[in-house]
C-alpha atoms as a PDB file:
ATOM      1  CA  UNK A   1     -93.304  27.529  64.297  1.00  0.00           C
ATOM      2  CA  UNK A   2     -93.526  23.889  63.554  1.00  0.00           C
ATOM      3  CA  UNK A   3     -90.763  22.085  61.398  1.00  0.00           C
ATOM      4  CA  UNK A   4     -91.073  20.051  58.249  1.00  0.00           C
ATOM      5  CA  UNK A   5     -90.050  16.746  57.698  1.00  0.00           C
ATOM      6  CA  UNK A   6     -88.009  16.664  54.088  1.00  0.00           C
ATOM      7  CA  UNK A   7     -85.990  14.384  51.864  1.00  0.00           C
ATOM      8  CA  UNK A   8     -83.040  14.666  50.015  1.00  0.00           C
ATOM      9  CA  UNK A   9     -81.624  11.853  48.115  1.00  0.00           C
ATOM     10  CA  UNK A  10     -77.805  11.818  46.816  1.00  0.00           C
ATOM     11  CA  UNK A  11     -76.378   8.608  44.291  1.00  0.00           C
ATOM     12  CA  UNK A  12     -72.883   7.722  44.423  1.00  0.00           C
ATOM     13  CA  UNK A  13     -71.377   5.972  42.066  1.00  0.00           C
ATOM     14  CA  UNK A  14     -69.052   3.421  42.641  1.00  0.00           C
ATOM     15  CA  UNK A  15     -68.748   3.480  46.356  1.00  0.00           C
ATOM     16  CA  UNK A  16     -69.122   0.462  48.771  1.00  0.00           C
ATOM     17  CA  UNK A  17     -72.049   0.733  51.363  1.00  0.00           C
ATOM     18  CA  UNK A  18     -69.341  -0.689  53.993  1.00  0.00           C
ATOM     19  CA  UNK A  19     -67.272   3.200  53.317  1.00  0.00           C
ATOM     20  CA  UNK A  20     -70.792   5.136  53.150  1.00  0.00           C
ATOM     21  CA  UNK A  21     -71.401   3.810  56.416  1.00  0.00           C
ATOM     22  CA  UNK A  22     -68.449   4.404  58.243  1.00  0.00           C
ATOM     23  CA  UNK A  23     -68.445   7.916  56.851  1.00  0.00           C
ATOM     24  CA  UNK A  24     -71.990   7.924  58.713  1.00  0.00           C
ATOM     25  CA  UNK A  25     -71.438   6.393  61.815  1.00  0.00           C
ATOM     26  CA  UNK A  26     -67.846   6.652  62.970  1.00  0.00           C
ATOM     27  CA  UNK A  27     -65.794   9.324  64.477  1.00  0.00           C
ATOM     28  CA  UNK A  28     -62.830   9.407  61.959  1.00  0.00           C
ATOM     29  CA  UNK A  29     -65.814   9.181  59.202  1.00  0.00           C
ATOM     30  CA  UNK A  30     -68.271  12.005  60.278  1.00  0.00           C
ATOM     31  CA  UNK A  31     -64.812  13.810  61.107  1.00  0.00           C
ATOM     32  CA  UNK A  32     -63.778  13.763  57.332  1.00  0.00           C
ATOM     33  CA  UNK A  33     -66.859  15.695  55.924  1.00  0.00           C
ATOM     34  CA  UNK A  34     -69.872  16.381  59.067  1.00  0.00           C
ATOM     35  CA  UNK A  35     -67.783  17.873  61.196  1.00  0.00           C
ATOM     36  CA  UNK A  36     -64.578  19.383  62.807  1.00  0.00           C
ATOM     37  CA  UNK A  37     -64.126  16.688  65.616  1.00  0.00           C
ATOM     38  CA  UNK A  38     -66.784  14.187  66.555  1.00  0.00           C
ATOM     39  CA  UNK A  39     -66.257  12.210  69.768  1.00  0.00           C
ATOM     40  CA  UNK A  40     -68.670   8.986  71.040  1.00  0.00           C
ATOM     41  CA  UNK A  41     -69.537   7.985  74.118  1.00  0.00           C
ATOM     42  CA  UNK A  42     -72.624   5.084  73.981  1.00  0.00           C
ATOM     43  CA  UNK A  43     -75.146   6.308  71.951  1.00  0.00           C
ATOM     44  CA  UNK A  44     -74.005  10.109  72.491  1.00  0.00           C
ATOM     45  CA  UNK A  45     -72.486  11.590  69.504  1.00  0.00           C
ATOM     46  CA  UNK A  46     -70.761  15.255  70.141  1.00  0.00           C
ATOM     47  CA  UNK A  47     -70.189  16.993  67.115  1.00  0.00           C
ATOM     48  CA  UNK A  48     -67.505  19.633  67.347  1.00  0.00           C
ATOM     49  CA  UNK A  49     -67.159  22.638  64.907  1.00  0.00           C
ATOM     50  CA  UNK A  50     -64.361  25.049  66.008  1.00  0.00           C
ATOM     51  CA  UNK A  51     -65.062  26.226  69.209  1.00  0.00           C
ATOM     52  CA  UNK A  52     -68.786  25.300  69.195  1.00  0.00           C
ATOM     53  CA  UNK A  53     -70.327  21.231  69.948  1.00  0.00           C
ATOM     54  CA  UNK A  54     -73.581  19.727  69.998  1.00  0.00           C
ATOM     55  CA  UNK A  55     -74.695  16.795  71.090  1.00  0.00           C
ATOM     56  CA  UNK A  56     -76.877  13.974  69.381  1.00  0.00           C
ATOM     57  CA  UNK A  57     -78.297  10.826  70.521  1.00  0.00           C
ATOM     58  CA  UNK A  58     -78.778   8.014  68.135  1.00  0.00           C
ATOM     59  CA  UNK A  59     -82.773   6.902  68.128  1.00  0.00           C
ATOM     60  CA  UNK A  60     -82.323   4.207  65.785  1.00  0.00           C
ATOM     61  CA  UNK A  61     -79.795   2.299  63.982  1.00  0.00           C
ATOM     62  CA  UNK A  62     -79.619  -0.523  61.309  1.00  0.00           C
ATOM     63  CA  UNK A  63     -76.357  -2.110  60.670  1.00  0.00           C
ATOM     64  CA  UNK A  64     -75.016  -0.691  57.113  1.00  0.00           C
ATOM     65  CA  UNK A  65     -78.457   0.261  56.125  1.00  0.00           C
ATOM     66  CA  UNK A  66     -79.925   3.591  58.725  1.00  0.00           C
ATOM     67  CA  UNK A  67     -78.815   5.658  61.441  1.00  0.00           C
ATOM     68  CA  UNK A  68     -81.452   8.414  62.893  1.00  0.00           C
ATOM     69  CA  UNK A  69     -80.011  11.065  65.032  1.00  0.00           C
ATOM     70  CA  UNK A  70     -81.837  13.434  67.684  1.00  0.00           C
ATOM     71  CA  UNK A  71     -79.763  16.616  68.601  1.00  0.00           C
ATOM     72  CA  UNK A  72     -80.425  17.007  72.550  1.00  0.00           C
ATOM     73  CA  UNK A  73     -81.218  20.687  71.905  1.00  0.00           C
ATOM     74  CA  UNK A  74     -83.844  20.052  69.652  1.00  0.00           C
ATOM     75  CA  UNK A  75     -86.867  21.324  71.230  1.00  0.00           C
ATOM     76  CA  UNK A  76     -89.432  19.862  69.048  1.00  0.00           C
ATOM     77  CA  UNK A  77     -89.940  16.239  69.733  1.00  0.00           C
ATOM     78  CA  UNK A  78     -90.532  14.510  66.577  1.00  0.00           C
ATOM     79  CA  UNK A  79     -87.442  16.222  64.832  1.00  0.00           C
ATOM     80  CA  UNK A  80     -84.454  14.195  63.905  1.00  0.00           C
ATOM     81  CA  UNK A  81     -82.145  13.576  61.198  1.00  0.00           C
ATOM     82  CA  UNK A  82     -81.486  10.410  59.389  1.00  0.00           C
ATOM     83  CA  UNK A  83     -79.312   9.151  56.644  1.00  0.00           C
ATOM     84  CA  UNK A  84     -80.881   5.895  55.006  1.00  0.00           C
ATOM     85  CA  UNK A  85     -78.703   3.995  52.466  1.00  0.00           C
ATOM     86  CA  UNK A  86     -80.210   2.040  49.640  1.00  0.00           C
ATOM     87  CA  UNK A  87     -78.744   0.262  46.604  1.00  0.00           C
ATOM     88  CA  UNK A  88     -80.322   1.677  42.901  1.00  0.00           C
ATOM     89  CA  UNK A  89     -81.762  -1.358  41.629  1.00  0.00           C
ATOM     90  CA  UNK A  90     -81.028  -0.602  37.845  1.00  0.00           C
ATOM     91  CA  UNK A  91     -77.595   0.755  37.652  1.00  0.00           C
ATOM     92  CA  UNK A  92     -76.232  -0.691  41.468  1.00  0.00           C
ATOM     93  CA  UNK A  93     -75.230   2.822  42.843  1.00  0.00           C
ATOM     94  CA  UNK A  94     -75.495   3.373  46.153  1.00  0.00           C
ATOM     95  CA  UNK A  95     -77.478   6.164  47.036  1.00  0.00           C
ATOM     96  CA  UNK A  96     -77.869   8.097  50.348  1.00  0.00           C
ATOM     97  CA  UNK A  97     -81.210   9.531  51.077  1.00  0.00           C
ATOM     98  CA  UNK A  98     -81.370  11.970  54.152  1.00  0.00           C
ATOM     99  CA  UNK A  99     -84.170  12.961  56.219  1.00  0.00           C
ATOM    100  CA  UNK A 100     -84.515  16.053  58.446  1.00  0.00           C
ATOM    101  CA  UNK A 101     -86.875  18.855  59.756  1.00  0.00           C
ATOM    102  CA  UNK A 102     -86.515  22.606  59.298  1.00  0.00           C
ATOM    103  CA  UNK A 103     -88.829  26.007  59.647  1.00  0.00           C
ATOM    104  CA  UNK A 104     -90.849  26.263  56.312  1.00  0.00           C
ATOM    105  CA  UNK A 105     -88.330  29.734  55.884  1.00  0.00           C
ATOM    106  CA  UNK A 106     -84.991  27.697  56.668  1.00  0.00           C
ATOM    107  CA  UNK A 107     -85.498  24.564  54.251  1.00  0.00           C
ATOM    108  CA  UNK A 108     -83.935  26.030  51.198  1.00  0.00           C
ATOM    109  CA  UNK A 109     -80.923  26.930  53.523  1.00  0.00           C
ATOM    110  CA  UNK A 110     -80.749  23.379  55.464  1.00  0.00           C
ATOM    111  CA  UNK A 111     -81.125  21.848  51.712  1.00  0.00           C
ATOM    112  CA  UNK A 112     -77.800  23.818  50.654  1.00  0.00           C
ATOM    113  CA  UNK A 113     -75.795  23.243  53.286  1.00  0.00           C
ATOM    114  CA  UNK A 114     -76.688  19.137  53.006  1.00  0.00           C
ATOM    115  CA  UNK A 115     -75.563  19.966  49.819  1.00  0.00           C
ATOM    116  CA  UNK A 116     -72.416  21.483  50.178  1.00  0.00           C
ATOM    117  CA  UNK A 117     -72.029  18.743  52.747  1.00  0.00           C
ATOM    118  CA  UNK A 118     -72.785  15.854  50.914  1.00  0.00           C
ATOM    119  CA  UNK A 119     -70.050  17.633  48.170  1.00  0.00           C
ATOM    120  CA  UNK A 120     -67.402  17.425  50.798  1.00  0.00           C
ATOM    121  CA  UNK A 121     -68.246  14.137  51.460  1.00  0.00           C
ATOM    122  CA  UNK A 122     -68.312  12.548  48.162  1.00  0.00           C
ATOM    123  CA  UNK A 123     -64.625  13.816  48.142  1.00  0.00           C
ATOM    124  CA  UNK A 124     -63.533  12.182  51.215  1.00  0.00           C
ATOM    125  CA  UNK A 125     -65.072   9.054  49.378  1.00  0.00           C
ATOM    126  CA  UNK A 126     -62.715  10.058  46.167  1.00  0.00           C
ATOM    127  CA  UNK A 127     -65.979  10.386  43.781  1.00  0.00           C
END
């Protein structure tokens, strides 16, 4: 079954796009809320959760502004995942919009758990 591409969009309130980012794009950051351990090596991200990894490659990036991940498992092609930051031009938030593909029947599941991510996250960022 094919994936879907979807959207999810969080604001944060008072946080610097300099912190958002490293909590994107760093070891120590991704560490705090993403997962367990996360170790680099180039453009080769391996995400560690307990006793279980996976590994993603980083298609694109954009200094402070994008970062699109591929996980080297992923057997559909044109799946990825991507978190995009923007600034909210009326009230200056910083929001984080994220991009990524599930089954039609796993969406509502891959939208909670962003969710519950995205919570843990705002709290490493003390919002």
């Amino acid at each position: 079954m094919k994936k879907e591409k979807f959207h999810i969009e969080y604001v944060f309130e008072k946080v610097s796009r300099r912190s958002l980012w490293n909590h994107l794009t760093t070891p120590p950051g991704l560490s705090a809320w993403f997962a367990d351990n996360v170790i680099v090596n180039d453009n080769i991200y391996t995400f560690i959760w307990n006793k279980d990894q996976e590994k993603a490659k980083v298609l694109s990036m954009k200094a402070e502004a994008s970062i699109r991940y591929r996980w080297m498992e992923e057997e559909d092609e044109n799946a990825y995942f991507e978190f995009i930051i923007h600034t909210v031009e009326l009230t200056g938030a910083t929001s984080l919009e994220i991009t990524d593909f599930a089954e039609p029947h796993e969406k509502a599941d891959s939208i909670e758990l962003w969710d519950s991510q995205v919570e843990e996250l705002k709290r490493t960022l003390g919002i």
